[in-house]
C-alpha atoms as a PDB file:
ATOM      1  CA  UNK A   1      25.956  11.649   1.099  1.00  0.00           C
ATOM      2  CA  UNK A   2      26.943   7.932   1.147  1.00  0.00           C
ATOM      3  CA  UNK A   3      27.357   7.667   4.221  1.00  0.00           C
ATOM      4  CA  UNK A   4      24.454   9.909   5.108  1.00  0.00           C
ATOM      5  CA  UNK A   5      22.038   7.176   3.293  1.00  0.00           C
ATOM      6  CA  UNK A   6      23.753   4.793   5.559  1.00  0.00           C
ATOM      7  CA  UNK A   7      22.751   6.449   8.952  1.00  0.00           C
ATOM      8  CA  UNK A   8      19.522   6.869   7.324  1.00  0.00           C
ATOM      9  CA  UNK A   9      19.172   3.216   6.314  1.00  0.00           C
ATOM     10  CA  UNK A  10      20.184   2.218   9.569  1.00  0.00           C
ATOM     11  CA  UNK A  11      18.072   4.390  11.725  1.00  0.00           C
ATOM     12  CA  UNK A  12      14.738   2.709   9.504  1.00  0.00           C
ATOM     13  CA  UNK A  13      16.618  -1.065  10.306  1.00  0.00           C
ATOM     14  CA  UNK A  14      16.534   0.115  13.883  1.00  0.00           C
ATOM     15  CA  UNK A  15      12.972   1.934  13.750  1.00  0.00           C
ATOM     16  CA  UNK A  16      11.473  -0.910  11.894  1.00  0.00           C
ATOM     17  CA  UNK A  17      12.899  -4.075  14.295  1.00  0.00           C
ATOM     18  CA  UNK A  18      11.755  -1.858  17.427  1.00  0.00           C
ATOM     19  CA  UNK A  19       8.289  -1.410  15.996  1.00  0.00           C
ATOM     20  CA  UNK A  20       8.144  -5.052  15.187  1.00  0.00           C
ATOM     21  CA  UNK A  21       9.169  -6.204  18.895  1.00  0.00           C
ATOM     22  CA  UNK A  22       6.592  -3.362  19.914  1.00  0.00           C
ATOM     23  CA  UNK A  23       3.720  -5.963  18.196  1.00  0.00           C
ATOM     24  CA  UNK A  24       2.484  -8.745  20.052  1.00  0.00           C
ATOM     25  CA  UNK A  25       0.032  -9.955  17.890  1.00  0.00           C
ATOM     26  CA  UNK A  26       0.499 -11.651  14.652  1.00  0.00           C
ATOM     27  CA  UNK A  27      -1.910 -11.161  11.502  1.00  0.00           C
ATOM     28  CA  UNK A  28      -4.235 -13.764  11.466  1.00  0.00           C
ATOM     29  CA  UNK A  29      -7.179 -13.366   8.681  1.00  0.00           C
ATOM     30  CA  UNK A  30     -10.242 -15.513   8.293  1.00  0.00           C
ATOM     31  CA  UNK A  31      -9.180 -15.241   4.672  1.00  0.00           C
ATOM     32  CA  UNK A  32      -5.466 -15.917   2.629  1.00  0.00           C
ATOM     33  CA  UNK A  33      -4.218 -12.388   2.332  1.00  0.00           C
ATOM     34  CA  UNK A  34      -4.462 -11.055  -1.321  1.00  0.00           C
ATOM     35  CA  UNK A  35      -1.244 -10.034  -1.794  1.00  0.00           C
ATOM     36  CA  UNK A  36      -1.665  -8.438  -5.079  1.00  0.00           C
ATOM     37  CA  UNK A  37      -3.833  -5.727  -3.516  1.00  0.00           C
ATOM     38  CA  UNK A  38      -1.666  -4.781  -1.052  1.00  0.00           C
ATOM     39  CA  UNK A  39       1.326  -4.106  -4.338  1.00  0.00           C
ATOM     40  CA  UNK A  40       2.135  -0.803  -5.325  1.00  0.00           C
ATOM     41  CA  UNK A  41       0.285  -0.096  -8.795  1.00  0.00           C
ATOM     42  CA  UNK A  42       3.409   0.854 -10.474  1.00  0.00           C
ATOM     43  CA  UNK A  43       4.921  -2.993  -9.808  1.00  0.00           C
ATOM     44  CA  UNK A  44       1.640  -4.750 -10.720  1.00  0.00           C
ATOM     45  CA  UNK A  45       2.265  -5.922 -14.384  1.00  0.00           C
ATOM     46  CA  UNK A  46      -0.055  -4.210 -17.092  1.00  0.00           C
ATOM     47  CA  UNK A  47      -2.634  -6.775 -17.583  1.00  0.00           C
ATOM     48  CA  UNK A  48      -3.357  -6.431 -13.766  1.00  0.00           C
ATOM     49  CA  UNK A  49      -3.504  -2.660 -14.310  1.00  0.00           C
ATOM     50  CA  UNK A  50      -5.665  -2.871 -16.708  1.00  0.00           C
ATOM     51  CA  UNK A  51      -8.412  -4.979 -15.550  1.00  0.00           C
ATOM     52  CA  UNK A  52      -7.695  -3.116 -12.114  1.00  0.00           C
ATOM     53  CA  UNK A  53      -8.986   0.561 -14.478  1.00  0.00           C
ATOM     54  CA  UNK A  54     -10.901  -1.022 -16.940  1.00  0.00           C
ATOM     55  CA  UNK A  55     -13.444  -2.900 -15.057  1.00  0.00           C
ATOM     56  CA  UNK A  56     -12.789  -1.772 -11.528  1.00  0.00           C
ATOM     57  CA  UNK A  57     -12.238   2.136 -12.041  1.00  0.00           C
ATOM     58  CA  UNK A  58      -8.887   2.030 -10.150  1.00  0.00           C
ATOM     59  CA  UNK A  59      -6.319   5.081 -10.942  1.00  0.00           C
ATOM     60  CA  UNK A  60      -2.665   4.547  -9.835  1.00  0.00           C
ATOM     61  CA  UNK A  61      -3.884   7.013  -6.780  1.00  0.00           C
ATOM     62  CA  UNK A  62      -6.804   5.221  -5.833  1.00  0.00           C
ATOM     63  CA  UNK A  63      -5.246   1.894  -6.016  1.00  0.00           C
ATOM     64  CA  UNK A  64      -1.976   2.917  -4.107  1.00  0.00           C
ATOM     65  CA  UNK A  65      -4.428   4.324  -0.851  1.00  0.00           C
ATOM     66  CA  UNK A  66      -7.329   1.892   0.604  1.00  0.00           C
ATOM     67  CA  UNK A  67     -10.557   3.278   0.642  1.00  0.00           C
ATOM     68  CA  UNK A  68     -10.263   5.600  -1.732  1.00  0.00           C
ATOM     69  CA  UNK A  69     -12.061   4.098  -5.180  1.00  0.00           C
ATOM     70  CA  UNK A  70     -15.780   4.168  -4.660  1.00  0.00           C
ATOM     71  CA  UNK A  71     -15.613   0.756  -5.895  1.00  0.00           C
ATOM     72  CA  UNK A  72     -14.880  -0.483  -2.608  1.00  0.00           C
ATOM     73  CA  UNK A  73     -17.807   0.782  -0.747  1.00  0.00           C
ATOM     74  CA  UNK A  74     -19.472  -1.838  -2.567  1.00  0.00           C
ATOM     75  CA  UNK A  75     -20.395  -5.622  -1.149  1.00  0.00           C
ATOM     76  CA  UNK A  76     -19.682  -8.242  -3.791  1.00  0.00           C
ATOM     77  CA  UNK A  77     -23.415  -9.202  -4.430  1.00  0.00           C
ATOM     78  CA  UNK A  78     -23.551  -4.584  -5.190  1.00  0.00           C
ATOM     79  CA  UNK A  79     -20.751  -5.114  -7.708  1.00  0.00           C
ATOM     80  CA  UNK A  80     -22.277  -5.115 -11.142  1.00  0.00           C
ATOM     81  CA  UNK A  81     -21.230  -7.451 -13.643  1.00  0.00           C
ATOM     82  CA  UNK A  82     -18.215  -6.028 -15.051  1.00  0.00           C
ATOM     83  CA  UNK A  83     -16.844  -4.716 -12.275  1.00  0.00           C
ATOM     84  CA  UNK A  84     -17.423  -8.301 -10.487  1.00  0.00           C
ATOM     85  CA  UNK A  85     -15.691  -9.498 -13.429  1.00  0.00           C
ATOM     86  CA  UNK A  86     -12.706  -7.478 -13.011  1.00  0.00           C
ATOM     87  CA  UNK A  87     -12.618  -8.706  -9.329  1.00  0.00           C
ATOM     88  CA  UNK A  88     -12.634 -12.196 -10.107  1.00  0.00           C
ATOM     89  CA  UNK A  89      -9.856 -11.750 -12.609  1.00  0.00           C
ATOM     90  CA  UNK A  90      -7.547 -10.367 -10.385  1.00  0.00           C
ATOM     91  CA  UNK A  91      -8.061 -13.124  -7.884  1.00  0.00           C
ATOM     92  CA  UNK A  92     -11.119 -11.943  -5.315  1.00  0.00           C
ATOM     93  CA  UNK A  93     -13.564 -14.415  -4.462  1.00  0.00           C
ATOM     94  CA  UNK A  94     -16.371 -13.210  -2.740  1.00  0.00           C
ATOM     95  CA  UNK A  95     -15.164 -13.922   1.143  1.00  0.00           C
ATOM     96  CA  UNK A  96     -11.962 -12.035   0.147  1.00  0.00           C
ATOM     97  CA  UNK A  97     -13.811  -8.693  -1.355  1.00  0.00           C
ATOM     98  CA  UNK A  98     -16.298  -8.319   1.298  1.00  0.00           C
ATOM     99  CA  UNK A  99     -13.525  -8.971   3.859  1.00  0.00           C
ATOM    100  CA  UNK A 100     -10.399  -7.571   2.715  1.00  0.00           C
ATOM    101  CA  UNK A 101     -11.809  -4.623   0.801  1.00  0.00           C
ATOM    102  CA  UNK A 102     -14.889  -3.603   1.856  1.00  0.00           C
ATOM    103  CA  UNK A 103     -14.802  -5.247   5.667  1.00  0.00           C
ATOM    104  CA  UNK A 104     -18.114  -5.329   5.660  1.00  0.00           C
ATOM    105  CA  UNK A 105     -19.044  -1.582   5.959  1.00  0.00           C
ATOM    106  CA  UNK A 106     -22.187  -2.441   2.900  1.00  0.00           C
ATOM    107  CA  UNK A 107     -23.496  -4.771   4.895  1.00  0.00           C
ATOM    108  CA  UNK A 108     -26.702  -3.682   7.563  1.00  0.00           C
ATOM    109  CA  UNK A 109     -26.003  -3.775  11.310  1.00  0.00           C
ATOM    110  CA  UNK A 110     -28.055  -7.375  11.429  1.00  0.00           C
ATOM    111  CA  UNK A 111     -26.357  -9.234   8.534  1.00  0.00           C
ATOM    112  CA  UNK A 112     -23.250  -8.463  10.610  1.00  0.00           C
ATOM    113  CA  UNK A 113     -24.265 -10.435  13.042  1.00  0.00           C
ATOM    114  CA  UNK A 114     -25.669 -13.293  10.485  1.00  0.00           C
ATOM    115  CA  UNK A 115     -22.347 -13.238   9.065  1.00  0.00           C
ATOM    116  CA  UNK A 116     -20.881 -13.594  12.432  1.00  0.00           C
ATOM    117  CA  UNK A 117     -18.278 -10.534  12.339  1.00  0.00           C
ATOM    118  CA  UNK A 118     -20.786  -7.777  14.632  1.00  0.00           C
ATOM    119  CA  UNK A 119     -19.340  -9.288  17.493  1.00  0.00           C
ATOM    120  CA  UNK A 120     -15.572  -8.062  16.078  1.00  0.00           C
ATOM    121  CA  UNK A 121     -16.969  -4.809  14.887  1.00  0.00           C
ATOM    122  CA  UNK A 122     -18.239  -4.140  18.975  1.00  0.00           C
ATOM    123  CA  UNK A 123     -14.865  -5.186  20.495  1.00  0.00           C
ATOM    124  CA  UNK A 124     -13.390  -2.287  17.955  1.00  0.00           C
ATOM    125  CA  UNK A 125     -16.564  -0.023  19.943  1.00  0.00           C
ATOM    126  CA  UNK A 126     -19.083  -0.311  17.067  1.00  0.00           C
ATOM    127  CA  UNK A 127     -23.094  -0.128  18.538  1.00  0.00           C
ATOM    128  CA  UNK A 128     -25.887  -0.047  15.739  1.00  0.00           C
ATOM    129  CA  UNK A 129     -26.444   3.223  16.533  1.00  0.00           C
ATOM    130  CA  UNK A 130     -22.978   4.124  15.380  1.00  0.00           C
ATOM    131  CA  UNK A 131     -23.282   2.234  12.586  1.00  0.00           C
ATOM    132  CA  UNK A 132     -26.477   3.620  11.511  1.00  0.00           C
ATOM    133  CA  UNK A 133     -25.255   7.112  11.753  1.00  0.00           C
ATOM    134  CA  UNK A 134     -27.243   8.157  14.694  1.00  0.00           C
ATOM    135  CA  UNK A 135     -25.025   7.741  17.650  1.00  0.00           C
ATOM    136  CA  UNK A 136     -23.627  11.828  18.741  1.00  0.00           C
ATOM    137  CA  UNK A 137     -19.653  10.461  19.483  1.00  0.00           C
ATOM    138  CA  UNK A 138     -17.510   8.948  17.290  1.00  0.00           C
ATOM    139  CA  UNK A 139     -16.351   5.366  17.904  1.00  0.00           C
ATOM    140  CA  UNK A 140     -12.565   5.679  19.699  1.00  0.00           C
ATOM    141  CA  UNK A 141     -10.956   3.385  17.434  1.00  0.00           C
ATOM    142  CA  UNK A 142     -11.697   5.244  14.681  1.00  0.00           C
ATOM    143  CA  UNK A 143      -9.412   7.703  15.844  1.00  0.00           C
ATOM    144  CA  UNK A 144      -6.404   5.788  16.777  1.00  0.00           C
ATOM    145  CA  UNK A 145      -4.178   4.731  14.663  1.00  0.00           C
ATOM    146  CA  UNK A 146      -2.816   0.618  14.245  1.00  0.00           C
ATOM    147  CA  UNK A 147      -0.322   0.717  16.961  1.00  0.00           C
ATOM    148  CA  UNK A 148      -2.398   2.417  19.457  1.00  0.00           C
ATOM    149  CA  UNK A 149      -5.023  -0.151  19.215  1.00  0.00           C
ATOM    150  CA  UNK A 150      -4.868  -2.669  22.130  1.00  0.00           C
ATOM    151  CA  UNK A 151      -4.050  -6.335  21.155  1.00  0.00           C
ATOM    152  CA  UNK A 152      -7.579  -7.599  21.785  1.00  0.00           C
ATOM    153  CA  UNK A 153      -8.694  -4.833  19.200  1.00  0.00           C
ATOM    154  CA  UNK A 154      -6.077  -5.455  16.447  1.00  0.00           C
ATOM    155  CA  UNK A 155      -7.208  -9.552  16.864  1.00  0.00           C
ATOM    156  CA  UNK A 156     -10.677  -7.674  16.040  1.00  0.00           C
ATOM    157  CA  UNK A 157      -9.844  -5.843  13.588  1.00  0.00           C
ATOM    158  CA  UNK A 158      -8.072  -8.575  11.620  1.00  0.00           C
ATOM    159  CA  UNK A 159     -10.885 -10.532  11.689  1.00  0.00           C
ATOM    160  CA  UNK A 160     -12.382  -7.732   9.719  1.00  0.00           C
ATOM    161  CA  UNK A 161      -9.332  -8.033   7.400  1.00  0.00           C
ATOM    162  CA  UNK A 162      -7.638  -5.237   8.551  1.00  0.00           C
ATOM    163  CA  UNK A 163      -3.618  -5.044   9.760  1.00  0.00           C
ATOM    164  CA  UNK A 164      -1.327  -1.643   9.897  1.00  0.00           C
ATOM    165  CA  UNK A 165      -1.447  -1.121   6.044  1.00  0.00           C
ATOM    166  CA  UNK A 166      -4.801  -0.767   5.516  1.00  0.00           C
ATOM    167  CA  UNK A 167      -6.023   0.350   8.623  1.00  0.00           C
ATOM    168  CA  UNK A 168      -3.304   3.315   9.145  1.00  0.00           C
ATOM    169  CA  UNK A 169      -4.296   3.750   5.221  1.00  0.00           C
ATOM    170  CA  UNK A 170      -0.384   4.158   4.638  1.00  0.00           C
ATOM    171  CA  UNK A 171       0.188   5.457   0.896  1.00  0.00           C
ATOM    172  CA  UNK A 172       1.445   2.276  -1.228  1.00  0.00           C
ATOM    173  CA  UNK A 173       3.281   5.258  -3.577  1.00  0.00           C
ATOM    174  CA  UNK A 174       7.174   4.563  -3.950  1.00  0.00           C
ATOM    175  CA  UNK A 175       8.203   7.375  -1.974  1.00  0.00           C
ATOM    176  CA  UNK A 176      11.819   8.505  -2.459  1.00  0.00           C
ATOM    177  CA  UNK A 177      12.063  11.576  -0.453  1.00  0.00           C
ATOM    178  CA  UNK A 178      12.741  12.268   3.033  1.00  0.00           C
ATOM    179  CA  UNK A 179       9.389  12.400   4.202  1.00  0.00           C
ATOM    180  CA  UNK A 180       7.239   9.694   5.691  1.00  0.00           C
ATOM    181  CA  UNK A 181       4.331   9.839   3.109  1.00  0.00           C
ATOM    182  CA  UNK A 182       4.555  11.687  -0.383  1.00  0.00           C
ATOM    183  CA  UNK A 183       3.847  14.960  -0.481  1.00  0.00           C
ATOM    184  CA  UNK A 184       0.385  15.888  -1.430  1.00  0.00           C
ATOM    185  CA  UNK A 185       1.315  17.868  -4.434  1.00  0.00           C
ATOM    186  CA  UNK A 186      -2.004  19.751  -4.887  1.00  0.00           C
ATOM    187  CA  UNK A 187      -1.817  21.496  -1.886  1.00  0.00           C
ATOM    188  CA  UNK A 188       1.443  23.493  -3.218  1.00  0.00           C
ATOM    189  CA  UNK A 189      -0.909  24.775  -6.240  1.00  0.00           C
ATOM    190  CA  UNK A 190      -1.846  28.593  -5.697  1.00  0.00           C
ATOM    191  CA  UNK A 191      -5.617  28.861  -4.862  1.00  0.00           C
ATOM    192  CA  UNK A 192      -6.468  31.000  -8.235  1.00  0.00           C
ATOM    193  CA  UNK A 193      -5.152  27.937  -9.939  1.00  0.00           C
ATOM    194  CA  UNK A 194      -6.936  24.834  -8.621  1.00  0.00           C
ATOM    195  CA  UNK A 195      -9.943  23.616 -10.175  1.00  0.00           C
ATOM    196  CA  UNK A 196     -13.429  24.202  -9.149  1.00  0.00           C
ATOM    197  CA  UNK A 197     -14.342  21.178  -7.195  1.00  0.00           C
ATOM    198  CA  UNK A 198     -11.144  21.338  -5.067  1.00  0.00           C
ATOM    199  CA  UNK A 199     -11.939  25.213  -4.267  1.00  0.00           C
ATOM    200  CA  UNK A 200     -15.745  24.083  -3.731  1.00  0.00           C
ATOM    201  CA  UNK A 201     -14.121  21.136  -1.065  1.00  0.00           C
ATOM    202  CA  UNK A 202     -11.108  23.311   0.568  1.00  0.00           C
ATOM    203  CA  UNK A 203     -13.601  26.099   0.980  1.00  0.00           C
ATOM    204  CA  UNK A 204     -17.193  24.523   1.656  1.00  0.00           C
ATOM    205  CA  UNK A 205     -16.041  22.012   4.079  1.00  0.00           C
ATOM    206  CA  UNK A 206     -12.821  22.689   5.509  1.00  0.00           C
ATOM    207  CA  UNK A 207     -13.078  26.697   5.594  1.00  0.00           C
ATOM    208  CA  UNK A 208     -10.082  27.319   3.661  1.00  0.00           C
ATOM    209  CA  UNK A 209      -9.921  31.303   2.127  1.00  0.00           C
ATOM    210  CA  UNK A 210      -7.509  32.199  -0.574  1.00  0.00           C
ATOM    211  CA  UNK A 211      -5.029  33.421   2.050  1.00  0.00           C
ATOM    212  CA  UNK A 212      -5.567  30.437   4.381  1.00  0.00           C
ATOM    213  CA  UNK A 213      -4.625  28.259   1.611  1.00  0.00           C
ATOM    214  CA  UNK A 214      -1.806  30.088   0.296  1.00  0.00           C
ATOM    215  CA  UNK A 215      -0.069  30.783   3.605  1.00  0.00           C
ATOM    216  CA  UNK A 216       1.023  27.044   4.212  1.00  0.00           C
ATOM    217  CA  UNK A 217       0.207  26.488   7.975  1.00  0.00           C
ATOM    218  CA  UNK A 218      -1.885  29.162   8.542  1.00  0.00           C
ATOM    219  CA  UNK A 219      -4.803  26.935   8.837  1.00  0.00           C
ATOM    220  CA  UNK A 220      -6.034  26.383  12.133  1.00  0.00           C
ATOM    221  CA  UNK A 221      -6.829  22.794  10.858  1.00  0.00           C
ATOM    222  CA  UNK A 222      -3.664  22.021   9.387  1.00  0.00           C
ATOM    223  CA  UNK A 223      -2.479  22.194  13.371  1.00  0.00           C
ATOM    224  CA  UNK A 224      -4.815  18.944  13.400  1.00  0.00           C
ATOM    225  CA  UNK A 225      -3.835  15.498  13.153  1.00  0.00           C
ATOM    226  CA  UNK A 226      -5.533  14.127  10.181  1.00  0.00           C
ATOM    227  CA  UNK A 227      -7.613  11.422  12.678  1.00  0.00           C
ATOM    228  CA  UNK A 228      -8.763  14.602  15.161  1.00  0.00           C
ATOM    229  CA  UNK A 229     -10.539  16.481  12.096  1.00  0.00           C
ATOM    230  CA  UNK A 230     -14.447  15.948  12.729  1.00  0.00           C
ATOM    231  CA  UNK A 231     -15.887  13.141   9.939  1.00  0.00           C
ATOM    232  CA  UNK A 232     -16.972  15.858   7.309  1.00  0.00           C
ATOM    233  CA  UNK A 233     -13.516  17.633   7.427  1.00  0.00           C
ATOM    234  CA  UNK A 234     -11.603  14.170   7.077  1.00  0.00           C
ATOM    235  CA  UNK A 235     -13.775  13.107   4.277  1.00  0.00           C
ATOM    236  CA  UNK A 236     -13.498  16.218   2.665  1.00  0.00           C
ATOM    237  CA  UNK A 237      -9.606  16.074   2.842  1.00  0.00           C
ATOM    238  CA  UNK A 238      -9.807  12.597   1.690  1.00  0.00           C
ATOM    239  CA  UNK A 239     -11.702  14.377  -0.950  1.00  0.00           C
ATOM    240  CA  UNK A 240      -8.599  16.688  -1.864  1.00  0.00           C
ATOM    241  CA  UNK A 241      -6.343  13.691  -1.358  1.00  0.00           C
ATOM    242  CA  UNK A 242      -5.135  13.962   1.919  1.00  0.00           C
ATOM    243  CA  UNK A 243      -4.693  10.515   3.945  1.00  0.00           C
ATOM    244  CA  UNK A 244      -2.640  11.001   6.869  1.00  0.00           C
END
């Protein structure tokens, strides 16, 4: 097994030095990076965690996977007091929260343009109708993944505060298996036993029946990349806690 760990190892050296020639463009942020955001939970020390739950209403899950907490749908002027308090604690200043965590997405199509970032959010194929919910197709980035954005859209996209982490939304969780993300350990639970808001999710919005979901595969969705699913089935498997 030794030496199996070693091919393994070696494959990822190989894999990860490829993928890093692949990249032609280099992070640059309007903002310094904060670093401590982008840290698994489980190596943050505990007075970090706990402002991070306390004031902030992070969970271990929610911190691990961008986008997840409902906290960070909020601007920094929508935070309320604690939770603002929380933020500065840890280190986020204002330009760094709106950028880095919520990238502007509480802000109205005009103040994106007062705060001089619309421009970035059009070269990524953002209109105000699309941002206003009443354009009828979906803007193509949002379906592609980090490395199949061109370079002129990843220099947009980091000026949004975005790079592969948090725009692939890749799961922060120390993962020691085989796989490429954890396993979504819910989804292994027998339908008669999951709780009554996942059943009201996996069957509302993404059609599952009791057989669908307890014949692994058998899903005509779960033949789907996670980015092809329309909006209402992604967010509802973001819902269940599916990411990728």
């Amino acid at each position: 097994s030794n030496m199996k760990s070693i091919t393994v190892s070696a494959a990822l050296a190989i894999l990860s030095s490829v993928t890093a020639e692949e990249r032609k463009v280099q992070d640059n942020f309007p903002y310094a990076k904060p670093t401590f955001r982008f840290t698994p939970f489980s190596n943050l020390d505990t007075t970090t965690q706990t402002i991070a739950e306390g004031k902030l209403g992070y969970t271990e899950l929610t911190w691990n996977i961008h986008g997840l907490n409902p906290t960070e749908k909020k601007r920094w002027t929508a935070l309320n007091s604690n939770e603002r308090d929380g933020a500065s604690l840890l280190g986020f200043t204002e330009g760094t929260w709106d950028c880095f965590i919520n990238h502007y997405e509480d802000f109205t199509w005009d103040e994106l343009a007062e705060m001089g970032v619309q421009e970035h959010y059009e070269k990524l194929g953002w209109t105000q109708a699309h941002w206003e919910h009443t354009a009828t197709d979906i803007v193509s980035t949002e379906e592609r993944w980090w490395s199949q954005l061109t370079d002129l859209e990843q220099r947009a996209a980091n000026d949004l505060c975005y790079f592969k982490d948090n725009w692939d939304r890749i799961d922060m969780t120390p993962n020691d298996s085989f796989f490429p993300h954890p396993m979504p350990d819910f989804r292994y639970v027998p339908w008669e036993e999951l709780g009554s808001v996942t059943k009201q999710v996996a069957g509302g919005m993404m059609n599952y029946t009791e057989d669908l979901w307890n014949n692994l595969g058998s899903s005509v969705m779960e033949k789907n990349t996670f980015l092809n699913l329309d909006d209402d089935v992604r967010e509802a498997a973001m819902d269940l806690g599916f990411y990728t």
